[in-house]
Protein backbone atom coordinates (compact mmCIF):
# COMPACT_ATOMS: atom_id res chain seq x y z
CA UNK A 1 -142.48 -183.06 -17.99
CA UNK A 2 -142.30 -187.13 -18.35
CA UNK A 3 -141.50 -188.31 -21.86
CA UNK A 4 -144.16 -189.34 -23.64
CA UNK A 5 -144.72 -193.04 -24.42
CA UNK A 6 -142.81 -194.26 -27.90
CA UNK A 7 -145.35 -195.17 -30.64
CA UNK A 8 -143.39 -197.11 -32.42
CA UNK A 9 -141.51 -199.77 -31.63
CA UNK A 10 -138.42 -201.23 -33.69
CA UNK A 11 -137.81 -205.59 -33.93
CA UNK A 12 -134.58 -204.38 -31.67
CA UNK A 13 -136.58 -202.87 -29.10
CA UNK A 14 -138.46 -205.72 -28.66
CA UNK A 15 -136.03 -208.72 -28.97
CA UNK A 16 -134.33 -206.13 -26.51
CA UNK A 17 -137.01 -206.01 -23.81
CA UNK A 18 -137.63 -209.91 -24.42
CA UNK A 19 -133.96 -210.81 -23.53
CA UNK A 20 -134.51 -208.71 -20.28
CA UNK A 21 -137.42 -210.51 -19.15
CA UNK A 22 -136.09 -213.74 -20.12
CA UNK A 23 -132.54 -213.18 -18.34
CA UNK A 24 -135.00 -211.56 -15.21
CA UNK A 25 -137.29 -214.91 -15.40
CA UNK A 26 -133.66 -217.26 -15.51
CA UNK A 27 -132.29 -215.64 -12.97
CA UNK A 28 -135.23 -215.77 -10.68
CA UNK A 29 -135.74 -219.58 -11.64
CA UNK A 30 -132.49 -220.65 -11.08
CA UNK A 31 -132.88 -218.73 -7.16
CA UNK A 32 -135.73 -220.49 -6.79
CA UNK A 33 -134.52 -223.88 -7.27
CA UNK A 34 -131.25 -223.18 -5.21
CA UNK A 35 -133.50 -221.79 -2.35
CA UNK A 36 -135.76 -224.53 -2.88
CA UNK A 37 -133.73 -227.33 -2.52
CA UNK A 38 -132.33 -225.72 0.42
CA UNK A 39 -135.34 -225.09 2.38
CA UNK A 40 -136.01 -228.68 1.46
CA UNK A 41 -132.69 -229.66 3.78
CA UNK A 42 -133.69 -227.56 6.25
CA UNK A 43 -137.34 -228.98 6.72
CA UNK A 44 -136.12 -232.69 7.01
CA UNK A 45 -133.74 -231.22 9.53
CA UNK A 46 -136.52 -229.68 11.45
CA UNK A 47 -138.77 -232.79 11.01
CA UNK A 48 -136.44 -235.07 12.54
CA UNK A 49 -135.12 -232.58 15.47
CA UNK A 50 -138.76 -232.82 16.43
CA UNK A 51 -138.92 -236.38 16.08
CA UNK A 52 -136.16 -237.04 18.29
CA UNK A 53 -137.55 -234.45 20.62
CA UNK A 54 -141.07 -236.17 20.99
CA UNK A 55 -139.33 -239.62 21.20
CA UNK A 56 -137.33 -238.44 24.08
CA UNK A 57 -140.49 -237.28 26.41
């Protein structure tokens, strides 16, 4: 039988679940701008390899 939901909550609990979604948030920020700048890179890449493609015809 599932546990039943807590009805009350302590300032822990909270500042607890608040950390978690703020390390979760972080984390997936900090991915994001990695990825981001990467994907950046790899779209001039592509941009010019076309460039130099279409010059060439």
């Amino acid at each position: 039988m599932p546990a039943a939901p807590k009805r009350a909550y302590s300032v822990e609990d909270f500042s607890d679940l608040i950390n978690t979604r703020l390390q979760k948030l972080e984390s997936k920020r900090e991915a994001q701008q990695r990825y981001g700048s990467l994907l950046a890179v790899l779209r001039q890449q592509i941009d010019s390899y076309r460039k130099h493609q279409n010059a060439g015809k």
